[in-house]
Protein backbone atom coordinates (compact mmCIF):
# COMPACT_ATOMS: atom_id res chain seq x y z
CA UNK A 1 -5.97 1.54 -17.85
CA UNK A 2 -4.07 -1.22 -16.63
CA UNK A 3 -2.85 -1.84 -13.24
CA UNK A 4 0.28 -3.83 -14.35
CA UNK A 5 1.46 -4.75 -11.01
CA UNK A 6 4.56 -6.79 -11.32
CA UNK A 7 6.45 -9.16 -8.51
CA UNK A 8 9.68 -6.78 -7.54
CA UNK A 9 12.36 -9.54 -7.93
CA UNK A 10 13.51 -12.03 -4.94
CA UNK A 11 12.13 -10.07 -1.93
CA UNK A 12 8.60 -11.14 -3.39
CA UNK A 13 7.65 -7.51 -3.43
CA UNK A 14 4.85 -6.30 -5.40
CA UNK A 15 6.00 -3.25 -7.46
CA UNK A 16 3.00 -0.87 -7.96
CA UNK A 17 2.84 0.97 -11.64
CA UNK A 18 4.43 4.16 -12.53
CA UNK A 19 1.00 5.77 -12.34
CA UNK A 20 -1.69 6.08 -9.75
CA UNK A 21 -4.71 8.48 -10.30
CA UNK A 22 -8.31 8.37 -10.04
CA UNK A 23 -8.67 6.77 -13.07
CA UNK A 24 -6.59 4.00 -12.39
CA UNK A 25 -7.09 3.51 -9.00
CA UNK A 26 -9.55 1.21 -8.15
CA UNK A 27 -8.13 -1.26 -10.97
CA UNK A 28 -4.76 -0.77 -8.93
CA UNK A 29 -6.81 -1.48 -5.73
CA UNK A 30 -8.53 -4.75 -6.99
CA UNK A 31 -5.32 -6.36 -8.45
CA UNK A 32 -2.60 -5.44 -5.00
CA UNK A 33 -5.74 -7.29 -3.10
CA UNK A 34 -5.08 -10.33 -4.73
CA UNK A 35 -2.06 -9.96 -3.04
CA UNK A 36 -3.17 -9.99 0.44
CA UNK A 37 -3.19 -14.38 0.05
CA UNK A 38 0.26 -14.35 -0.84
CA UNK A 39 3.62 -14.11 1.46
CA UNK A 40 5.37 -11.72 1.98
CA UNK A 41 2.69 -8.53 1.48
CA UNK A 42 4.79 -6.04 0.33
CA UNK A 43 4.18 -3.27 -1.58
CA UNK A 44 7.50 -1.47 -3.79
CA UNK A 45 6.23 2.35 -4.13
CA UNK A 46 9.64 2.83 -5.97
CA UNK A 47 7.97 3.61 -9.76
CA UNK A 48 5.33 5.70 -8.53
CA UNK A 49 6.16 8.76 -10.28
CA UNK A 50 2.69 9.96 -11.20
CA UNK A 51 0.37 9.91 -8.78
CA UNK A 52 -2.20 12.02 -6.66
CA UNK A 53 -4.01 11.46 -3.68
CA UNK A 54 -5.79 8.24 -5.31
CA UNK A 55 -2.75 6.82 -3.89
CA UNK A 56 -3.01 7.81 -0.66
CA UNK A 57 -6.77 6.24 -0.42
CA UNK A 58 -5.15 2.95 -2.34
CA UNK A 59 -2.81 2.48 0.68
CA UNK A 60 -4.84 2.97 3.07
CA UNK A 61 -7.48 0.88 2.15
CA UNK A 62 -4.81 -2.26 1.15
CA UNK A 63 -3.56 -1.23 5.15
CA UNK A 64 -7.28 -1.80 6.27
CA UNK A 65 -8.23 -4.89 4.07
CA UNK A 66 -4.51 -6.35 5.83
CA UNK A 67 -5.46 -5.54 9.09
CA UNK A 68 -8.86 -7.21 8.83
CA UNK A 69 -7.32 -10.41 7.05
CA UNK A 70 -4.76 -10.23 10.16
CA UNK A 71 -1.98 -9.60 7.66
CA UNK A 72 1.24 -7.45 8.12
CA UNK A 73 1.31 -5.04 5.22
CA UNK A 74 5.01 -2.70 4.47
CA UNK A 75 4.90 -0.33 1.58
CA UNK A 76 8.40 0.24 0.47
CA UNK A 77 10.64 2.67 -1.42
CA UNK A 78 8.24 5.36 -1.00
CA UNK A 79 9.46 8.47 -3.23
CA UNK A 80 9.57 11.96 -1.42
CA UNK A 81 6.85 13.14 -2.79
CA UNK A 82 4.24 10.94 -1.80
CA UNK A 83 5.51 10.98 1.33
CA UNK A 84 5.25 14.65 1.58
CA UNK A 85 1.57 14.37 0.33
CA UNK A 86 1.13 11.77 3.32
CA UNK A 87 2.49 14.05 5.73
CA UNK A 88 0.12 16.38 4.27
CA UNK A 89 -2.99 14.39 4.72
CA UNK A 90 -1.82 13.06 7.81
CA UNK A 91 -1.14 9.73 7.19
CA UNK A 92 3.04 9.41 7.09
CA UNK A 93 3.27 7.10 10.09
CA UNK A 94 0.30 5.12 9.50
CA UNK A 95 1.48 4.40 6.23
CA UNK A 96 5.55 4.12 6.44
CA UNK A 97 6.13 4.58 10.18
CA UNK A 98 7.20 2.36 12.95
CA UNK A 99 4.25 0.65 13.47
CA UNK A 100 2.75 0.66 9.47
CA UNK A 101 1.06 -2.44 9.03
CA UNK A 102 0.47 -3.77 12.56
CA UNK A 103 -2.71 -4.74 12.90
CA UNK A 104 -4.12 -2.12 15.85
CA UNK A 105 -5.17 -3.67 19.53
CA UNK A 106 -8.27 -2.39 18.81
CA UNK A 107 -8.16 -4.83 15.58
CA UNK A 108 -7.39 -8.26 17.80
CA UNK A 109 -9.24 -10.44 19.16
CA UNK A 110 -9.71 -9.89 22.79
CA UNK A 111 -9.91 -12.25 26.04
């Protein structure tokens, strides 16, 4: 299956596909990486309408590989549901909260 990641119009968003499950997910994972060279990194959730918690791992590791590249990283237009299964995991405010896609303290460079 095909990741078919598209650009999500003048905010230079990437929109992720409609679907995101285990089958798809590490081809979804491999092509938003590409993104991490490009300005701004941000992911539109908007068409994720099937999904399970492939997605979930997907964020979180496109949140780590930004953090280690010293990268902001927003995911956007989140649908409820996905942020319910967040909340679920665990994972809501590391994901869309306040301080989503800061890199950590732990993560910089220190003196």
């Amino acid at each position: 299956m095909s990741a078919n990641l598209q650009s999500a119009g003048d905010a230079g968003a990437i929109r992720m596909p409609a679907e995101i499950t285990f089958g798809s997910a590490r081809a979804v994972l491999e092509q938003a990486s590409a993104g991490l060279v490009s300005l701004p990194l941000v992911f539109d959730l908007s068409a994720c309408v099937r999904f399970d918690s492939s997605l979930i791992a997907v964020l979180l590791e496109l949140a780590r590989r930004a953090a280690a590249a010293r990268r902001p990283c927003a995911f956007v237009g989140a649908p409820d549901n996905l942020r319910k299964l967040s909340a679920l995991y665990g994972v809501e405010d590391l994901l869309f909260g306040e301080h989503a896609g800061r890199a950590s303290a732990a993560d910089r460079p220190g003196p």
